[in-house]
C-alpha atoms as a PDB file:
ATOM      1  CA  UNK A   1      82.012  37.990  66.262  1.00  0.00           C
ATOM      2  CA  UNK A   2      85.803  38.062  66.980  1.00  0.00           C
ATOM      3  CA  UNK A   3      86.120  41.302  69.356  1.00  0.00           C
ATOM      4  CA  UNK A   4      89.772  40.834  70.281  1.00  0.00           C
ATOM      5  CA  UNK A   5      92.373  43.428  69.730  1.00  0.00           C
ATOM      6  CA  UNK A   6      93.650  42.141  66.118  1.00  0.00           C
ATOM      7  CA  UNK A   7      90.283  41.670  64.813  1.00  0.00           C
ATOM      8  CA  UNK A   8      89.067  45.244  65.696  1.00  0.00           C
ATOM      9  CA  UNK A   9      91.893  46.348  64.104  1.00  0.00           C
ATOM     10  CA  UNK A  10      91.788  44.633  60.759  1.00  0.00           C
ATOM     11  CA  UNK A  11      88.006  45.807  61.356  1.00  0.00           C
ATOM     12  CA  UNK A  12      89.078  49.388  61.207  1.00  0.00           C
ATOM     13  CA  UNK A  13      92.016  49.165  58.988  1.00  0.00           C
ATOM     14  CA  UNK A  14      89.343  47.807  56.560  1.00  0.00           C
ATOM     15  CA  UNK A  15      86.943  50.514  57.508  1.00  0.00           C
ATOM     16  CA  UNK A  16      89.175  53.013  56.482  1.00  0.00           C
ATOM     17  CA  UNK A  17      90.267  51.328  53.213  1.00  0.00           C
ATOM     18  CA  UNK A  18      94.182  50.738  54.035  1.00  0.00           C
ATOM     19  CA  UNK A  19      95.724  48.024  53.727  1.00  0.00           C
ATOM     20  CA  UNK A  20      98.611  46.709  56.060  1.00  0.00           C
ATOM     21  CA  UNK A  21     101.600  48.448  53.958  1.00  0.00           C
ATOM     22  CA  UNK A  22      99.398  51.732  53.878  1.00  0.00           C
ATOM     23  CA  UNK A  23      98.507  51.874  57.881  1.00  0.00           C
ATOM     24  CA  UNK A  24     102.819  50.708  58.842  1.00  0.00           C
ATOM     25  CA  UNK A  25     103.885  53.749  56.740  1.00  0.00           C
ATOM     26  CA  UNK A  26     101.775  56.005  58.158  1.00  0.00           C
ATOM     27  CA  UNK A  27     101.969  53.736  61.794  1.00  0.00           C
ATOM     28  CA  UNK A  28     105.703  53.906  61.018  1.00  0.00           C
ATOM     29  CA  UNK A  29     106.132  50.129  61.709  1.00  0.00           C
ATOM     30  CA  UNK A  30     106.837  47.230  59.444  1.00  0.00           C
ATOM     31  CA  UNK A  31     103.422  45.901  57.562  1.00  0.00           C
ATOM     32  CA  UNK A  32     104.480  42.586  58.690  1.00  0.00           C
ATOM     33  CA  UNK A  33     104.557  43.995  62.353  1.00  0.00           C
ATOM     34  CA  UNK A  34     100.621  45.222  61.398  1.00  0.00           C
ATOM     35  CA  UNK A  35     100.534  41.720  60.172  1.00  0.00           C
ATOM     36  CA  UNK A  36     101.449  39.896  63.595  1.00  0.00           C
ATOM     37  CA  UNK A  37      99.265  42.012  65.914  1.00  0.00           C
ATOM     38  CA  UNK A  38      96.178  41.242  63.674  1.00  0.00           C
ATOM     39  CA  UNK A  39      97.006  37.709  63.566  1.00  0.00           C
ATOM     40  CA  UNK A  40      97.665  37.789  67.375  1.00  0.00           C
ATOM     41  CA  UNK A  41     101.263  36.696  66.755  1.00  0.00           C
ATOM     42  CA  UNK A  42     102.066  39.979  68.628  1.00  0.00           C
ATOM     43  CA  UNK A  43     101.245  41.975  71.361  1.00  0.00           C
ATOM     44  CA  UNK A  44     100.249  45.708  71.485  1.00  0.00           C
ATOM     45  CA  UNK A  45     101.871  48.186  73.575  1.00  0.00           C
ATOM     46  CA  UNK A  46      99.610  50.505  75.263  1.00  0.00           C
ATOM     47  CA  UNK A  47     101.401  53.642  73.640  1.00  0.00           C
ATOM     48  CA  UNK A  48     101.286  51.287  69.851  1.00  0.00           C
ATOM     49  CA  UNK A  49      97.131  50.894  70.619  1.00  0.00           C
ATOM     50  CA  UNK A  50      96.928  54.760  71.467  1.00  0.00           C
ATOM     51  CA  UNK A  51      98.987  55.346  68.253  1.00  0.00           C
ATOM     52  CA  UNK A  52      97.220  53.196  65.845  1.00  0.00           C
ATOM     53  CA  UNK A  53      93.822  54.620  67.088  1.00  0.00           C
ATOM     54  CA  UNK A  54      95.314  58.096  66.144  1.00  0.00           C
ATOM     55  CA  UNK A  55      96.300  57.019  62.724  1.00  0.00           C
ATOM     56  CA  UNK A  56      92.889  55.141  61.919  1.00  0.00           C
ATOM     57  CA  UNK A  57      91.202  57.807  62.789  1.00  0.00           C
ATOM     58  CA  UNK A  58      89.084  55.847  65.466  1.00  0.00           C
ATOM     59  CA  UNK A  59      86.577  57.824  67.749  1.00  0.00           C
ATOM     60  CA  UNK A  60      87.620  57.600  71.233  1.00  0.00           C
ATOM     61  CA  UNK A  61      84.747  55.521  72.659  1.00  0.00           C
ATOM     62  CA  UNK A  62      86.444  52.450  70.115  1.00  0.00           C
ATOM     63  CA  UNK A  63      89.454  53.377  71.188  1.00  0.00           C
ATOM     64  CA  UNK A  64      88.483  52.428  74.547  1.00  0.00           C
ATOM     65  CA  UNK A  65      87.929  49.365  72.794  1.00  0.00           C
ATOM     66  CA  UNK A  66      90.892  48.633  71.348  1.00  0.00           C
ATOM     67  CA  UNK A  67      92.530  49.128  74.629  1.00  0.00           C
ATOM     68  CA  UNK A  68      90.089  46.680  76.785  1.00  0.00           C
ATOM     69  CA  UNK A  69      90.386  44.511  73.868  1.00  0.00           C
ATOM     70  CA  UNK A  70      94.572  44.538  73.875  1.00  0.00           C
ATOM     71  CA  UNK A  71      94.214  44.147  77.998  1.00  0.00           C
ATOM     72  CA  UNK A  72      94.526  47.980  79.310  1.00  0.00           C
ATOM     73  CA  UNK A  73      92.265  49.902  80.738  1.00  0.00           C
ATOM     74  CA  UNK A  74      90.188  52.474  78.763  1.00  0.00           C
ATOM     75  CA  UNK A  75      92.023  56.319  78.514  1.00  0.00           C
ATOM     76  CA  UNK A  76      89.051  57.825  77.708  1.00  0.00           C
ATOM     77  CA  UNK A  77      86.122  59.696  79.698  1.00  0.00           C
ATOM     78  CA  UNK A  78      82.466  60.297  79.054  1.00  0.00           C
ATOM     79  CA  UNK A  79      82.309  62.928  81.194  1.00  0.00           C
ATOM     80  CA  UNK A  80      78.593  64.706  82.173  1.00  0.00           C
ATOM     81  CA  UNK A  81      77.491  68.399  80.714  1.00  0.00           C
ATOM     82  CA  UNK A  82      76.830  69.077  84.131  1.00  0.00           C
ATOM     83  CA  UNK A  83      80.206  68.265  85.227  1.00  0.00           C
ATOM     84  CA  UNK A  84      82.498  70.745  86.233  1.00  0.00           C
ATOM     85  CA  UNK A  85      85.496  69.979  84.265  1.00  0.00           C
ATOM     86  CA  UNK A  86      83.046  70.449  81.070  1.00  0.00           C
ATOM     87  CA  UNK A  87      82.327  74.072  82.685  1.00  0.00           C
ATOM     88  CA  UNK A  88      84.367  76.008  79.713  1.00  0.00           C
ATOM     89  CA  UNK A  89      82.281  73.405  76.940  1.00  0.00           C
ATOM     90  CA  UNK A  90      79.446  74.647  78.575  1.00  0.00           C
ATOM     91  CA  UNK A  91      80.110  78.557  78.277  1.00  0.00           C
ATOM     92  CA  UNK A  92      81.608  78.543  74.814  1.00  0.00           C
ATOM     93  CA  UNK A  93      78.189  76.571  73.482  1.00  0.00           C
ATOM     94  CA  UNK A  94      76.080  78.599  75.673  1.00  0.00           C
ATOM     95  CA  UNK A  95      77.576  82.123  74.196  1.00  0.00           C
ATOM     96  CA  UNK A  96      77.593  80.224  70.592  1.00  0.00           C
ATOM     97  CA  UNK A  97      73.845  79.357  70.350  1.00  0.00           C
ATOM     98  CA  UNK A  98      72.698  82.659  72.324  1.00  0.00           C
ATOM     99  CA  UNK A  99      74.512  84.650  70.607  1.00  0.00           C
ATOM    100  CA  UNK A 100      73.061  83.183  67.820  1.00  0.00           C
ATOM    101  CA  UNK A 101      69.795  84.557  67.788  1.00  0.00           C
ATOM    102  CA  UNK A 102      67.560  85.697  66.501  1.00  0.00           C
ATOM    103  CA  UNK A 103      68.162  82.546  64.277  1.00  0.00           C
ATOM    104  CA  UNK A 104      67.836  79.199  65.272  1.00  0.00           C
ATOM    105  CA  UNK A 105      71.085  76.964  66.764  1.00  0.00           C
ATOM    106  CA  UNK A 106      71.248  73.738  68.462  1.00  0.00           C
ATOM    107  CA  UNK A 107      73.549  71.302  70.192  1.00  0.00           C
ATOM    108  CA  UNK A 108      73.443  67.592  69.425  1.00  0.00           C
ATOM    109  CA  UNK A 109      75.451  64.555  70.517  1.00  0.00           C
ATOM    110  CA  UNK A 110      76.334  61.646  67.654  1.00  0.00           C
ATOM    111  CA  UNK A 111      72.607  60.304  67.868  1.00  0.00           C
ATOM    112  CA  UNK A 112      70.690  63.425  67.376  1.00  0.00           C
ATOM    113  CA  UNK A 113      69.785  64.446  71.109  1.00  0.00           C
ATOM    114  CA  UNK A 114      68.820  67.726  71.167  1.00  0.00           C
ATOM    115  CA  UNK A 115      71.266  68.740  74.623  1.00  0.00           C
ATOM    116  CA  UNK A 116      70.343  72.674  74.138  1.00  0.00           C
ATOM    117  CA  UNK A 117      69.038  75.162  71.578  1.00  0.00           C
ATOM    118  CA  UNK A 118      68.251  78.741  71.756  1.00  0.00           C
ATOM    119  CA  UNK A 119      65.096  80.466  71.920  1.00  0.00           C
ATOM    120  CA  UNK A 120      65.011  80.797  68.326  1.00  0.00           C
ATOM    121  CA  UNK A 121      65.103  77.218  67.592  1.00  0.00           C
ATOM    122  CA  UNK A 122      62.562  76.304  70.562  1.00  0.00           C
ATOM    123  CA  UNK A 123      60.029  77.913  68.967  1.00  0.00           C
ATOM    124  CA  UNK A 124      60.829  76.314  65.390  1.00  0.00           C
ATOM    125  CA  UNK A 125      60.567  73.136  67.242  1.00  0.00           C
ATOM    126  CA  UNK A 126      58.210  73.693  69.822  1.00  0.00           C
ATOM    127  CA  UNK A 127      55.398  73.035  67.214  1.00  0.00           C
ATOM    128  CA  UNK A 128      56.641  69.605  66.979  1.00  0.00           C
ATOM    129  CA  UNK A 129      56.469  68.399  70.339  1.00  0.00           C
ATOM    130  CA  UNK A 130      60.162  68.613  70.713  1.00  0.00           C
ATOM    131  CA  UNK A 131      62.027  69.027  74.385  1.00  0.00           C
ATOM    132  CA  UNK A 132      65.586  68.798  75.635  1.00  0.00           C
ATOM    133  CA  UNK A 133      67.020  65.371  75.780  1.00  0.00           C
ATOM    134  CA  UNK A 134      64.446  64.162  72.696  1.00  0.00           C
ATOM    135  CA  UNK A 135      66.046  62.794  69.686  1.00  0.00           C
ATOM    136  CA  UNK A 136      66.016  65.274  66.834  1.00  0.00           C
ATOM    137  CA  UNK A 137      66.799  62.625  64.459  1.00  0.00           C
ATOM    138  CA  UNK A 138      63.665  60.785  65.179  1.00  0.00           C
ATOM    139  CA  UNK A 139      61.303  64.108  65.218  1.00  0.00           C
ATOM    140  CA  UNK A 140      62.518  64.047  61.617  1.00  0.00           C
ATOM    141  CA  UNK A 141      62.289  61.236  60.132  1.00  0.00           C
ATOM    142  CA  UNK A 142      58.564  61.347  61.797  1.00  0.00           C
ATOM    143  CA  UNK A 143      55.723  61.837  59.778  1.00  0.00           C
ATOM    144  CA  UNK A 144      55.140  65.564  61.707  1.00  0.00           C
ATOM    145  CA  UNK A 145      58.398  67.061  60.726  1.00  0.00           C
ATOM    146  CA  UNK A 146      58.579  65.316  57.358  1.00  0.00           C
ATOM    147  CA  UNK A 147      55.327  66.390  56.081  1.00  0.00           C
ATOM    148  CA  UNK A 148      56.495  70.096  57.210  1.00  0.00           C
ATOM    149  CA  UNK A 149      59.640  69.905  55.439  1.00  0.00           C
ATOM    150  CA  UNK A 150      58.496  71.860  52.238  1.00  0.00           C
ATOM    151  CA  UNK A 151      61.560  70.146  49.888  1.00  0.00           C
ATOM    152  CA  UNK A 152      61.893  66.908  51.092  1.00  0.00           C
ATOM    153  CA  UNK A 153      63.129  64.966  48.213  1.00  0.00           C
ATOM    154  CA  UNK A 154      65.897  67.016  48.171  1.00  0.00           C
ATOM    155  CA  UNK A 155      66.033  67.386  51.837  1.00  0.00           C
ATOM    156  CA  UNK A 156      66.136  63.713  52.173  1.00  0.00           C
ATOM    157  CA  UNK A 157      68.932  63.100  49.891  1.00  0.00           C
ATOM    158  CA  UNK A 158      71.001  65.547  51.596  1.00  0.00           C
ATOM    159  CA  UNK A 159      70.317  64.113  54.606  1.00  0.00           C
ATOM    160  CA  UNK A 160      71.233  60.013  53.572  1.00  0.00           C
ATOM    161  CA  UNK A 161      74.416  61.724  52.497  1.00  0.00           C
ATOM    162  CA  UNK A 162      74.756  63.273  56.284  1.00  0.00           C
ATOM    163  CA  UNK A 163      74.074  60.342  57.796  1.00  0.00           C
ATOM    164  CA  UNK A 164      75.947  57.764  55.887  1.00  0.00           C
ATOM    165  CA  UNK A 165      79.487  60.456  55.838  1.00  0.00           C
ATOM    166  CA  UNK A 166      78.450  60.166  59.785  1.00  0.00           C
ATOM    167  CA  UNK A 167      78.116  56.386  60.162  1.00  0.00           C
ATOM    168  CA  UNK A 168      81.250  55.853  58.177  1.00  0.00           C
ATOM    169  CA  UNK A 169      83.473  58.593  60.860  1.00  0.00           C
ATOM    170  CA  UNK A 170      82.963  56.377  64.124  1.00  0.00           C
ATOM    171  CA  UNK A 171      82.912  53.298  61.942  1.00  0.00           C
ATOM    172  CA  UNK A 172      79.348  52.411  61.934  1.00  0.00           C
ATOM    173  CA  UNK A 173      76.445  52.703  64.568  1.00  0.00           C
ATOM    174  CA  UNK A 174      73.222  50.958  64.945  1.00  0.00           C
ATOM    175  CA  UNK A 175      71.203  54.110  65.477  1.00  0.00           C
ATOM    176  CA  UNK A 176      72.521  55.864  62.773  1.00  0.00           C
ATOM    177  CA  UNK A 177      72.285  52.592  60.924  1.00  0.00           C
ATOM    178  CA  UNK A 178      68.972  52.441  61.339  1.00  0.00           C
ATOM    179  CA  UNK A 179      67.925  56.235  60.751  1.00  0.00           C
ATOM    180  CA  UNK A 180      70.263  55.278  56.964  1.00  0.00           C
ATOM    181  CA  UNK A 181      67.704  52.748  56.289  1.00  0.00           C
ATOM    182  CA  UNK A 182      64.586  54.634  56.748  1.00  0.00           C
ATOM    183  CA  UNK A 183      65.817  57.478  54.487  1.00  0.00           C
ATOM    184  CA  UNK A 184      66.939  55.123  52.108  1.00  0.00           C
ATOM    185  CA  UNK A 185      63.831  53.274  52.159  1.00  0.00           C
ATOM    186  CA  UNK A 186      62.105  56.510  51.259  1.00  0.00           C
ATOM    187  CA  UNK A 187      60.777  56.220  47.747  1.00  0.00           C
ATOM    188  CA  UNK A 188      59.979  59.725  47.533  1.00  0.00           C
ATOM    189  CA  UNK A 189      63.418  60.925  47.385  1.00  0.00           C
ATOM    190  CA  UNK A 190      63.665  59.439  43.955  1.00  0.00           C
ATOM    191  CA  UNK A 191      61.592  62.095  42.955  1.00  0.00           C
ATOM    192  CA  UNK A 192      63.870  64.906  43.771  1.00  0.00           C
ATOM    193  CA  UNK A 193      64.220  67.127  40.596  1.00  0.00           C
ATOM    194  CA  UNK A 194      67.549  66.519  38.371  1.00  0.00           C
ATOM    195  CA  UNK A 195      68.143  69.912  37.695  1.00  0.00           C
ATOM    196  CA  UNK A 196      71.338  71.584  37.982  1.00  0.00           C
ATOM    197  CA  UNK A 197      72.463  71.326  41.790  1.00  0.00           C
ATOM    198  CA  UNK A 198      71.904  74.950  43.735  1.00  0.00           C
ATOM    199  CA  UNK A 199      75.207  75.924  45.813  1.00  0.00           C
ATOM    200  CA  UNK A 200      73.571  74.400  49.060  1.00  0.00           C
ATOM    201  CA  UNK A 201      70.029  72.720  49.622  1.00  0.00           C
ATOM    202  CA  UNK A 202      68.272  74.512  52.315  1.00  0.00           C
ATOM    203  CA  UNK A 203      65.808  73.494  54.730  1.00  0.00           C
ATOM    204  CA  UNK A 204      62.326  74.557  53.667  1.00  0.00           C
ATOM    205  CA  UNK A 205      60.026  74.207  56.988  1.00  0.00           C
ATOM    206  CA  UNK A 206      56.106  75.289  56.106  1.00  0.00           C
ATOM    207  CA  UNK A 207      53.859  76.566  58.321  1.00  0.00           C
ATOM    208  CA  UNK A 208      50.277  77.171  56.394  1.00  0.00           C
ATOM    209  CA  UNK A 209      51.218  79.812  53.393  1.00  0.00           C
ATOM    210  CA  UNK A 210      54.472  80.531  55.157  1.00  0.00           C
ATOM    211  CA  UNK A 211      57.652  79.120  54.131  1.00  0.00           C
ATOM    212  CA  UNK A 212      60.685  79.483  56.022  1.00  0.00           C
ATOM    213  CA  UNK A 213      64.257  78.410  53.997  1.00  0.00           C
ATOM    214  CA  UNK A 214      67.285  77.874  56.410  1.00  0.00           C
ATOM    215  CA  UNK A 215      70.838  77.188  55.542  1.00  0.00           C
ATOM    216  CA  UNK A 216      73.049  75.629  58.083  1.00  0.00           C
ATOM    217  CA  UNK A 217      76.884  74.933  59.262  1.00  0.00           C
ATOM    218  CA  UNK A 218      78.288  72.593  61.502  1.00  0.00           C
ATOM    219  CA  UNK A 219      80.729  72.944  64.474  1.00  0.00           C
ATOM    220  CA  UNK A 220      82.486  71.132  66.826  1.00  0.00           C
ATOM    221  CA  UNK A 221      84.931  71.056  69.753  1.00  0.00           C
ATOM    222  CA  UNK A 222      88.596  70.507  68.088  1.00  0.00           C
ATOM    223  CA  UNK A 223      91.035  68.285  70.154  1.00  0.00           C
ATOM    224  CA  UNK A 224      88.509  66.722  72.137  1.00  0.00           C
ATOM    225  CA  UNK A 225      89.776  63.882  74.638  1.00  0.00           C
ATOM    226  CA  UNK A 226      86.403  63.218  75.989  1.00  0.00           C
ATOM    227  CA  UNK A 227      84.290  60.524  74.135  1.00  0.00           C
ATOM    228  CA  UNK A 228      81.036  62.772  74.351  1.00  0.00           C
ATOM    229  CA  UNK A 229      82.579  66.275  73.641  1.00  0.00           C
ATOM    230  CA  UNK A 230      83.762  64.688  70.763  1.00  0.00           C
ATOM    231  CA  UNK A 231      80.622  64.074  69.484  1.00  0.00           C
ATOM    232  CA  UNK A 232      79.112  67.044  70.025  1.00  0.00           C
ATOM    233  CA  UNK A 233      78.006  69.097  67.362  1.00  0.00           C
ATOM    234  CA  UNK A 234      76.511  72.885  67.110  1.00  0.00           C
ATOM    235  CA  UNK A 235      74.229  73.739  64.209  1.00  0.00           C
ATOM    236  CA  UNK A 236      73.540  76.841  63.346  1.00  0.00           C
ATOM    237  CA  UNK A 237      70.737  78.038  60.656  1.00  0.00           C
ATOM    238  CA  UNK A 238      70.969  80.935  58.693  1.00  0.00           C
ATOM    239  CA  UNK A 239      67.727  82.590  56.554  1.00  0.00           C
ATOM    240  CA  UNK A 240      68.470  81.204  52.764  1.00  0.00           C
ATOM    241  CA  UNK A 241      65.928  83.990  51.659  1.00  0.00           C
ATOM    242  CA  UNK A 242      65.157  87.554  52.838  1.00  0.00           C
ATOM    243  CA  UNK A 243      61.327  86.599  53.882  1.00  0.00           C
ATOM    244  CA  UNK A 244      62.712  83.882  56.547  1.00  0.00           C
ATOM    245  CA  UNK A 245      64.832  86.318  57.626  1.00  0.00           C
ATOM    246  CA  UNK A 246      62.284  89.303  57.958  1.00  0.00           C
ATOM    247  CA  UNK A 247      60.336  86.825  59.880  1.00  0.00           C
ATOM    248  CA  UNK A 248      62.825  85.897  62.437  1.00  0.00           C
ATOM    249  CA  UNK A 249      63.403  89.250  63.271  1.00  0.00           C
ATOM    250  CA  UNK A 250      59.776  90.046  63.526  1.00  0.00           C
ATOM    251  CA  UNK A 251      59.182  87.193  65.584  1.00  0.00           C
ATOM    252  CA  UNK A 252      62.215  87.964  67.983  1.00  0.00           C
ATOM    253  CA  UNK A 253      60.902  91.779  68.369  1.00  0.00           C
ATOM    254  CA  UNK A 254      57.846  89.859  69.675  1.00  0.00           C
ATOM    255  CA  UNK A 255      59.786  88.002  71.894  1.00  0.00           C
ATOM    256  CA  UNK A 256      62.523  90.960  73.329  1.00  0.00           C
END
């Protein structure tokens, strides 16, 4: 495979379904310019590689790429958690999932790695043998989880959907490629029920005769220059019905 700076870029030009006329108008350069650098006929400035990136829409770990691959050194950092110039990503998480309780949040990186979660969603988890660092993903798609997910059919679907709008943003990723094809494989989800589409699909987890229906969002760190912050993403679950809800409250009165 080709990994030199035009072909990446025809890779990701293609990814994102423009063509050469499309990505110079909104590169504001000539399409045959777009032309020459994929062909190798011309050379990249670093400011044109760090431009194009921005345009394609290009996660900053392949942007790295593009620069290595155009001869520059990589602009981007993968800093640690731990670090102390991610000290303020650290608080504002931190005050987002605890704050969060008495209903379950957690933080994630692009693979699933559970990298913090609130007491809440500890003892969700707990039960499943889950622990900081462990790849949610994984627990999931493992028979445990699965076989506790009360609506998986429909769970499932709405998940290949996740994953496959996910593996399309950083322009595809053998883990998430992977996790795609096990869903996918799935022939259970055929079997999710055609009627009319609800306003959301929750999350039914069952515990014996107890069901407990979440609802989620997503959030993440906006203008992000560091390749993991980036990828970070806070989920929080909401009770979809007033018995999960009652629950969690009971169950965090037992905690307090």
């Amino acid at each position: 495979m080709d990994h030199g700076f035009g072909a990446l870029l025809r890779e990701w030009r293609s990814l994102r379904r423009m063509s050469q006329l499309e990505l110079g108008i909104e590169a504001a350069v000539s399409a045959r310019h777009i032309s020459f650098l994929e062909t190798g006929r011309a050379r990249p400035s670093r400011e044109m590689v760090l431009h194009l990136g921005e345009v394609l829409d290009v996660p900053r770990s392949d942007r790295n790429r593009l620069l290595e691959a155009a001869g520059f050194v990589a602009a981007y950092r993968a800093r640690p958690l731990e670090s102390g110039e991610m000290l303020a990503v650290r608080q504002a998480a931190e005050w987002m999932i605890g704050r969060h309780e008495p209903y379950p949040a957690i933080m994630v990186d692009r693979h699933w790695h559970l990298l913090g979660a609130n007491r809440a969603a500890w003892h969700l988890l707990g039960g499943f043998g889950l622990a900081e660092g462990d790849s949610f993903l994984d627990a999931l798609l493992g028979d445990g989880m699965r076989a506790a997910i009360d609506n998986w059919p429909e769970f499932g679907r709405h998940l290949l959907t996740r994953l496959r709008a996910e593996n399309a943003a950083v322009g595809g990723d053998a883990v998430l490629e992977h996790a795609i094809a096990r869903v996918a494989s799935d022939a259970t989800l055929a079997s999710a029920s055609p009627r009319p589409l609800p306003p959301f699909v929750p999350t039914r987890f069952r515990s014996g005769e107890t069901v407990l229906s979440f609802l989620s969002t997503l959030a993440h760190f906006s203008g992000a220059e560091d390749v993991l912050l980036a990828d970070l993403r806070i989920e929080l679950l909401f009770p979809a019905d007033e018995v999960t809800k009652d629950l969690l409250l009971a169950l965090a009165g037992e905690g307090g």
